[in-house]
PDB file of N, CA and C in Angstrom:
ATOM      1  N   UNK A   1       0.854  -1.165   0.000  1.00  0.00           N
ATOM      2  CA  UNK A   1       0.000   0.000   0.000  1.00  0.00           C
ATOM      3  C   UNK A   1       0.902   1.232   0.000  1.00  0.00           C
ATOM      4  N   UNK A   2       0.592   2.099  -0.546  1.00  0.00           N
ATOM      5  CA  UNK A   2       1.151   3.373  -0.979  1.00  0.00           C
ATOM      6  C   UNK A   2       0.482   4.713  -1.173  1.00  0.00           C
ATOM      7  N   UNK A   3       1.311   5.866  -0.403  1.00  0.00           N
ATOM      8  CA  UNK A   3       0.527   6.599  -0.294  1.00  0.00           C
ATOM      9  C   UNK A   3       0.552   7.633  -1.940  1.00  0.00           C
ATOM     10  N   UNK A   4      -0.362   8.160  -2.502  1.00  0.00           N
ATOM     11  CA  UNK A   4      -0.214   9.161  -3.798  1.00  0.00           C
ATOM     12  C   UNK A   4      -0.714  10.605  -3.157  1.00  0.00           C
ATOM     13  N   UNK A   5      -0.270  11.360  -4.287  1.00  0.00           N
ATOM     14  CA  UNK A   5      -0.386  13.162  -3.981  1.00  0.00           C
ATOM     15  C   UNK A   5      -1.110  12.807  -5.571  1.00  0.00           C
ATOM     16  N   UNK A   6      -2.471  13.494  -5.989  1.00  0.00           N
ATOM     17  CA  UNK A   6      -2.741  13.945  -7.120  1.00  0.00           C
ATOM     18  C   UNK A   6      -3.001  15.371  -7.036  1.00  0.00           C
ATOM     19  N   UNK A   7      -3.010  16.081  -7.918  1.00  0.00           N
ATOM     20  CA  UNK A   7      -3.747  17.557  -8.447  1.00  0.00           C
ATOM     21  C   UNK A   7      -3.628  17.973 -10.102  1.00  0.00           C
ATOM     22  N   UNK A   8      -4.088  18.705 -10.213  1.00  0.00           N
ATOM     23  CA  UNK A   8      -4.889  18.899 -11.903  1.00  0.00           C
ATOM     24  C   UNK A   8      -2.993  20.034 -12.596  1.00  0.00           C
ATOM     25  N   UNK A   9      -2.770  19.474 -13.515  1.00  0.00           N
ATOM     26  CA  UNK A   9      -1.569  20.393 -13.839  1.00  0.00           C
ATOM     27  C   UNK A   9      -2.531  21.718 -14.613  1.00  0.00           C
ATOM     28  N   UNK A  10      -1.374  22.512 -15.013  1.00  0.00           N
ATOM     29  CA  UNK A  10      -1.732  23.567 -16.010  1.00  0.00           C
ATOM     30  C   UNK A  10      -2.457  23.199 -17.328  1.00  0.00           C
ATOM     31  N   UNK A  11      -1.907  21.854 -17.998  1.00  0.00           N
ATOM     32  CA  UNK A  11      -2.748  21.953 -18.891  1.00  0.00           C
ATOM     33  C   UNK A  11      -3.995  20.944 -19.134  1.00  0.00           C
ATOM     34  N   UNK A  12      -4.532  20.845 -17.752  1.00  0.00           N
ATOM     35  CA  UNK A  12      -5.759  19.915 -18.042  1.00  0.00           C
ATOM     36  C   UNK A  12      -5.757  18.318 -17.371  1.00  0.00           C
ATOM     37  N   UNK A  13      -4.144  17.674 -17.100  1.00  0.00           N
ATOM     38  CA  UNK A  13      -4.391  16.795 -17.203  1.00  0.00           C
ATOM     39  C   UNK A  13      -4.436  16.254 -15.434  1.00  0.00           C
ATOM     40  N   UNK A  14      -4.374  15.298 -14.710  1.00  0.00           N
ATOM     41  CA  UNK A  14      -3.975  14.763 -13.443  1.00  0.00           C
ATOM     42  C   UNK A  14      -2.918  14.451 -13.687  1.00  0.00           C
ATOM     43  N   UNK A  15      -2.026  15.169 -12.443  1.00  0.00           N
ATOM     44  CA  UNK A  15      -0.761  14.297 -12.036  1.00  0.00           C
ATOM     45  C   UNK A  15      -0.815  14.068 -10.777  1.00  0.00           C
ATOM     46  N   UNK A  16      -0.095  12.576 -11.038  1.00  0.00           N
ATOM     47  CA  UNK A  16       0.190  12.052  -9.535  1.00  0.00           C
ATOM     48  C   UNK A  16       1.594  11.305  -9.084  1.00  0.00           C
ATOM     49  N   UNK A  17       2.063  11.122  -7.996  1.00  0.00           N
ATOM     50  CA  UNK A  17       3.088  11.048  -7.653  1.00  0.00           C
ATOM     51  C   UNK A  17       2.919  10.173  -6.253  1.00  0.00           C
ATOM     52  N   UNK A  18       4.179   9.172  -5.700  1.00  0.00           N
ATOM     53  CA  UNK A  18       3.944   8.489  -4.772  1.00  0.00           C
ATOM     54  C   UNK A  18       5.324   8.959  -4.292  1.00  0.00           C
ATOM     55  N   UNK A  19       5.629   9.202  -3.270  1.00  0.00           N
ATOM     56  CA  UNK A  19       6.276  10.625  -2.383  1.00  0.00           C
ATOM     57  C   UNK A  19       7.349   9.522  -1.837  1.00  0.00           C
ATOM     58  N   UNK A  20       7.066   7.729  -1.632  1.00  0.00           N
ATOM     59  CA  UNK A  20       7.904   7.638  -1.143  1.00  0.00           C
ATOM     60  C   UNK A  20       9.021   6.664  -2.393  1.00  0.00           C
ATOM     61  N   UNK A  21       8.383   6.434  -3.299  1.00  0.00           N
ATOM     62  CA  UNK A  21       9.521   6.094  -4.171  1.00  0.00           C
ATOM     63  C   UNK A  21       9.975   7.230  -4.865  1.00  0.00           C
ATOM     64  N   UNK A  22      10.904   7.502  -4.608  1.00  0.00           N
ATOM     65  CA  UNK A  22      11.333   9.229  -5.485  1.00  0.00           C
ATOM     66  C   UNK A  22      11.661   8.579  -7.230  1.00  0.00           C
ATOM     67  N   UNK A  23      10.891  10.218  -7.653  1.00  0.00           N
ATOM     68  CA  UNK A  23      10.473   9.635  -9.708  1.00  0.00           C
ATOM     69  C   UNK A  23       9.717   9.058  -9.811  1.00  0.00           C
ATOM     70  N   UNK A  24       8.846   8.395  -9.219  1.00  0.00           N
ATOM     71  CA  UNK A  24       7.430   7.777  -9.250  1.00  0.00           C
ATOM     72  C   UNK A  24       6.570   8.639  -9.659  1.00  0.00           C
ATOM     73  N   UNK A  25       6.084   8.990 -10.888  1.00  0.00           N
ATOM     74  CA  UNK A  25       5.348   9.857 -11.246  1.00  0.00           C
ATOM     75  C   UNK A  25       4.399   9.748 -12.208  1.00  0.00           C
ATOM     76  N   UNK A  26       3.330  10.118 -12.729  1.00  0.00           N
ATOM     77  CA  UNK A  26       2.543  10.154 -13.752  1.00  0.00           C
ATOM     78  C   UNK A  26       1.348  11.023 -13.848  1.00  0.00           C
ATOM     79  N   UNK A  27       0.731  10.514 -15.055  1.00  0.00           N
ATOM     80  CA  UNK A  27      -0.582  11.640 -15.300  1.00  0.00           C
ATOM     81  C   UNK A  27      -1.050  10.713 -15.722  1.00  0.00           C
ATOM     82  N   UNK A  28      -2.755  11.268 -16.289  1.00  0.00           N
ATOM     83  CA  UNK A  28      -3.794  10.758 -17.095  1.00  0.00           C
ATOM     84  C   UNK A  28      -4.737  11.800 -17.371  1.00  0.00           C
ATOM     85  N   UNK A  29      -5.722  11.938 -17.984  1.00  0.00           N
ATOM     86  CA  UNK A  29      -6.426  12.614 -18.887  1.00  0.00           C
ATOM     87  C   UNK A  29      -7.994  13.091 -17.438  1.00  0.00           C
ATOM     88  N   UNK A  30      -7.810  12.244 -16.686  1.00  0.00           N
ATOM     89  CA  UNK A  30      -8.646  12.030 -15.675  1.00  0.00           C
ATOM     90  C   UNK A  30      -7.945  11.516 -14.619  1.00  0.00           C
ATOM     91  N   UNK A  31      -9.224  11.950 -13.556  1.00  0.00           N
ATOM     92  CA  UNK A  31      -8.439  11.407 -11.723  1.00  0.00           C
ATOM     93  C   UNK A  31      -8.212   9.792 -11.968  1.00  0.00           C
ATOM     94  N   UNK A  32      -9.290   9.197 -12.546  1.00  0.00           N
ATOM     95  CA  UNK A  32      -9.276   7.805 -12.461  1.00  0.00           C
ATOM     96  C   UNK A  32      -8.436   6.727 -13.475  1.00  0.00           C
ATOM     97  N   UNK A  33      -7.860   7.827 -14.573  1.00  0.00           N
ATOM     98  CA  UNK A  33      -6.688   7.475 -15.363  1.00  0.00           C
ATOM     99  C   UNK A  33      -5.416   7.516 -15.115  1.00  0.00           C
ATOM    100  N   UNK A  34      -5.116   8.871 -14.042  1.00  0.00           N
ATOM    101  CA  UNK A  34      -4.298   9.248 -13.422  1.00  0.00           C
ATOM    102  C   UNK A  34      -4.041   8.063 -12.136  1.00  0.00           C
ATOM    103  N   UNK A  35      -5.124   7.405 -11.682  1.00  0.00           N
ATOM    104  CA  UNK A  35      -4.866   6.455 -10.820  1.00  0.00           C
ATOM    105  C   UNK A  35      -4.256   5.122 -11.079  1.00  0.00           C
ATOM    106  N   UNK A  36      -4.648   4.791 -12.567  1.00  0.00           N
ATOM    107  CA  UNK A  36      -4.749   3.030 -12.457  1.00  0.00           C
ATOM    108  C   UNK A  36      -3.291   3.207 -13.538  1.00  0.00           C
ATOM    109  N   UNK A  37      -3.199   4.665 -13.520  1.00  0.00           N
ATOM    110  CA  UNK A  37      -1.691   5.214 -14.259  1.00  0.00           C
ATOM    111  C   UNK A  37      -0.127   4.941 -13.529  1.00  0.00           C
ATOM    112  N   UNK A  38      -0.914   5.035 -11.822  1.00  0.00           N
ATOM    113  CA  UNK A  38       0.146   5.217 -11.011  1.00  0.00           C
ATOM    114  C   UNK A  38       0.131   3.823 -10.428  1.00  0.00           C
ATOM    115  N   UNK A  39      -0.764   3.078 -10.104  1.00  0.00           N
ATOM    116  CA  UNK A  39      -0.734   1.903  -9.826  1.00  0.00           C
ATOM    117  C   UNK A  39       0.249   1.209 -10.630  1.00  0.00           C
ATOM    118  N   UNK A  40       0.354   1.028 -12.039  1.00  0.00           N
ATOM    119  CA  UNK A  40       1.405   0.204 -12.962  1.00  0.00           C
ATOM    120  C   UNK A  40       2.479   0.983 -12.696  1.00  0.00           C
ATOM    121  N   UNK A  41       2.078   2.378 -12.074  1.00  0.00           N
ATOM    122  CA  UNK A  41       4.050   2.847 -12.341  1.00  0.00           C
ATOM    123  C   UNK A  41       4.198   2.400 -10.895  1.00  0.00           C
ATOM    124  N   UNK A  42       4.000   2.576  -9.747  1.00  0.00           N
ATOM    125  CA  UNK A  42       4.112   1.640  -8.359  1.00  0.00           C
ATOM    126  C   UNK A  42       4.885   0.314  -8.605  1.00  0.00           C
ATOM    127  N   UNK A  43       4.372  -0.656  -9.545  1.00  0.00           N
ATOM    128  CA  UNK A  43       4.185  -2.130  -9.311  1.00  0.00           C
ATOM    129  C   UNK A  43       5.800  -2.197 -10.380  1.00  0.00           C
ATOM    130  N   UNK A  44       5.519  -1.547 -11.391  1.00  0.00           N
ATOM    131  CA  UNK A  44       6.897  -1.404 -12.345  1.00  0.00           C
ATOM    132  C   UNK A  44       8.148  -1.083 -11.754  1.00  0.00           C
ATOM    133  N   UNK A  45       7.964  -0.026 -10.404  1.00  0.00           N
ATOM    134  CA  UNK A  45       9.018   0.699  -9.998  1.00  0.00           C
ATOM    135  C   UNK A  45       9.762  -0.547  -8.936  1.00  0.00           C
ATOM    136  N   UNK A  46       8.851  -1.219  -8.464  1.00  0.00           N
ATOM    137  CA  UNK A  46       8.747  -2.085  -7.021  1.00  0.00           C
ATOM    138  C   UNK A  46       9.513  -3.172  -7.995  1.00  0.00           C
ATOM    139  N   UNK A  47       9.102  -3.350  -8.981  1.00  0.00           N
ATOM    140  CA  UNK A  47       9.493  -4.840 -10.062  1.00  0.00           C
ATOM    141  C   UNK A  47      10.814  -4.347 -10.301  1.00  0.00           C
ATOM    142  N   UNK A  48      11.473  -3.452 -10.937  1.00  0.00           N
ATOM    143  CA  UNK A  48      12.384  -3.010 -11.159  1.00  0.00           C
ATOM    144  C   UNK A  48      13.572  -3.289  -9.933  1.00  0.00           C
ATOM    145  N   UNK A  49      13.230  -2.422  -8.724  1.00  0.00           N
ATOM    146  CA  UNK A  49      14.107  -2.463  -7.699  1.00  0.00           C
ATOM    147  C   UNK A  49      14.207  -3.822  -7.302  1.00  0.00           C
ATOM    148  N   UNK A  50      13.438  -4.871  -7.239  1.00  0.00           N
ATOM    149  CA  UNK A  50      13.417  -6.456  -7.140  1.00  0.00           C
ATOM    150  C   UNK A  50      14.577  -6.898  -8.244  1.00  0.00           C
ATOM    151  N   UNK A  51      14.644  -6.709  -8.974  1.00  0.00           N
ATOM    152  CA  UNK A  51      15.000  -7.430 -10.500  1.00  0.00           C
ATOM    153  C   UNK A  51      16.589  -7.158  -9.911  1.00  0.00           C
ATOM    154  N   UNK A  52      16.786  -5.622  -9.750  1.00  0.00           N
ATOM    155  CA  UNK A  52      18.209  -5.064  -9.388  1.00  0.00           C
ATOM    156  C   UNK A  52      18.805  -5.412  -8.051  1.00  0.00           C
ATOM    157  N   UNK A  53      18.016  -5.827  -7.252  1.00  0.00           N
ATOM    158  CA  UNK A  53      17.868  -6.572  -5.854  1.00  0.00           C
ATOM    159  C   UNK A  53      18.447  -5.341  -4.848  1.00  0.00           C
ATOM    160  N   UNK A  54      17.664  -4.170  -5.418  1.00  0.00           N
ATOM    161  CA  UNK A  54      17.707  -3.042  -4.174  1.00  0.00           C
ATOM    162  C   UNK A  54      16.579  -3.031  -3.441  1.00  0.00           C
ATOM    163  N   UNK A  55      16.885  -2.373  -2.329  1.00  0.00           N
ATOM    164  CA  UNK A  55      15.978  -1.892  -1.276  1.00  0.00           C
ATOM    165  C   UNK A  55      14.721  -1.399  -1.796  1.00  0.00           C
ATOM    166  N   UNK A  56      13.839  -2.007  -1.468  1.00  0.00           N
ATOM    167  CA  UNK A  56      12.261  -0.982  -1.599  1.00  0.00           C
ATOM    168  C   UNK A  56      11.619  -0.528  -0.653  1.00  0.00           C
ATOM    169  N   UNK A  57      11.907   1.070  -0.709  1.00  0.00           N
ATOM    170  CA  UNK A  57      11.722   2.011   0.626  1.00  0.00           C
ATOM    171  C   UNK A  57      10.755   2.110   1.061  1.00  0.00           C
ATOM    172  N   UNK A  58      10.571   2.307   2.387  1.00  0.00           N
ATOM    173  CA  UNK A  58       9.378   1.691   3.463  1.00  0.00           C
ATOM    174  C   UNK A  58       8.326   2.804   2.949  1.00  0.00           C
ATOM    175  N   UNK A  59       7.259   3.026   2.969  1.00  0.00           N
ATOM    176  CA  UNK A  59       6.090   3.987   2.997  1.00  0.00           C
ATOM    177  C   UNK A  59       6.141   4.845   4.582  1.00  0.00           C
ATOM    178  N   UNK A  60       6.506   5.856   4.022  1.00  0.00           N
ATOM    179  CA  UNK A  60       6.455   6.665   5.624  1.00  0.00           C
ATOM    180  C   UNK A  60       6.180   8.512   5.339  1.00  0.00           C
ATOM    181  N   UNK A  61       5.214   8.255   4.618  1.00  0.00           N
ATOM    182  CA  UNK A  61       4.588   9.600   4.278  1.00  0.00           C
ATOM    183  C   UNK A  61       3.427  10.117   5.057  1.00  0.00           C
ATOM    184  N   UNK A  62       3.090  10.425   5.748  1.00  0.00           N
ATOM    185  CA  UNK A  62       1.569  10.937   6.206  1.00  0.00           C
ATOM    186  C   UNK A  62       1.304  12.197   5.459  1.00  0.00           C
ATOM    187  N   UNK A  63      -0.077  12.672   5.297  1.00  0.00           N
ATOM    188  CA  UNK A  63      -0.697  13.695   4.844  1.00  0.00           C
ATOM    189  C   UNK A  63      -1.628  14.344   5.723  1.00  0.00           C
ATOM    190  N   UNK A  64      -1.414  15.940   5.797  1.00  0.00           N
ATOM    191  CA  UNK A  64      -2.335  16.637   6.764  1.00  0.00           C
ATOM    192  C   UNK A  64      -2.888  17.839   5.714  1.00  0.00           C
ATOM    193  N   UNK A  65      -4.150  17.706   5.988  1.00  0.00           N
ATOM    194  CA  UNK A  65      -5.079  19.058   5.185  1.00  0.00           C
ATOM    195  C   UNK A  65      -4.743  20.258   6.400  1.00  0.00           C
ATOM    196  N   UNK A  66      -4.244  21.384   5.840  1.00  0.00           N
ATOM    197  CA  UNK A  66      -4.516  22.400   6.694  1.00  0.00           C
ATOM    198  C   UNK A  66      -4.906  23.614   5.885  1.00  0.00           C
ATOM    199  N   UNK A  67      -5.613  23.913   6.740  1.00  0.00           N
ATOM    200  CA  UNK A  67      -6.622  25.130   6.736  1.00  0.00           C
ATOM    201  C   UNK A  67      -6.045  26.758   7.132  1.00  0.00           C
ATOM    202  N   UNK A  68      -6.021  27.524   5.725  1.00  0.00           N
ATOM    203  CA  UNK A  68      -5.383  28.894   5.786  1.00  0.00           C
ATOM    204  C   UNK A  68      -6.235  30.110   5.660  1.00  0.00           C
TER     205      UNK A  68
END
């Protein structure tokens, strides 16, 4: 399980990003494209670091909404 950051770029599309594999990144045309976008880049990134037999860094991101 993994935590993602999405928000809408400048030109329209979703990007999203998983904060604790650094370069883990992507978009889609939509939130829900943008999701099942980042899921394969997750599982690719995780496959990758396996293959190379590095470390796959723990999830230790929390997220807080604050109010300005």
């Amino acid at each position: 399980m993994r935590q993602v950051v999405i928000y809408p770029s400048e030109d329209g599309y979703w990007v999203v990003e998983c904060p604790s594999l650094p370069g883990c990144v992507t978009q889609g045309e939509t939130k829900q494209e943008a999701l099942v976008n980042i899921r394969e880049a997750i599982a690719g990134y995780i496959e990758a670091l396996e293959e190379d037999r590095l470390p796959i860094p723990d999830e230790h991101f929390g997220v807080e909404v604050v109010t300005v």
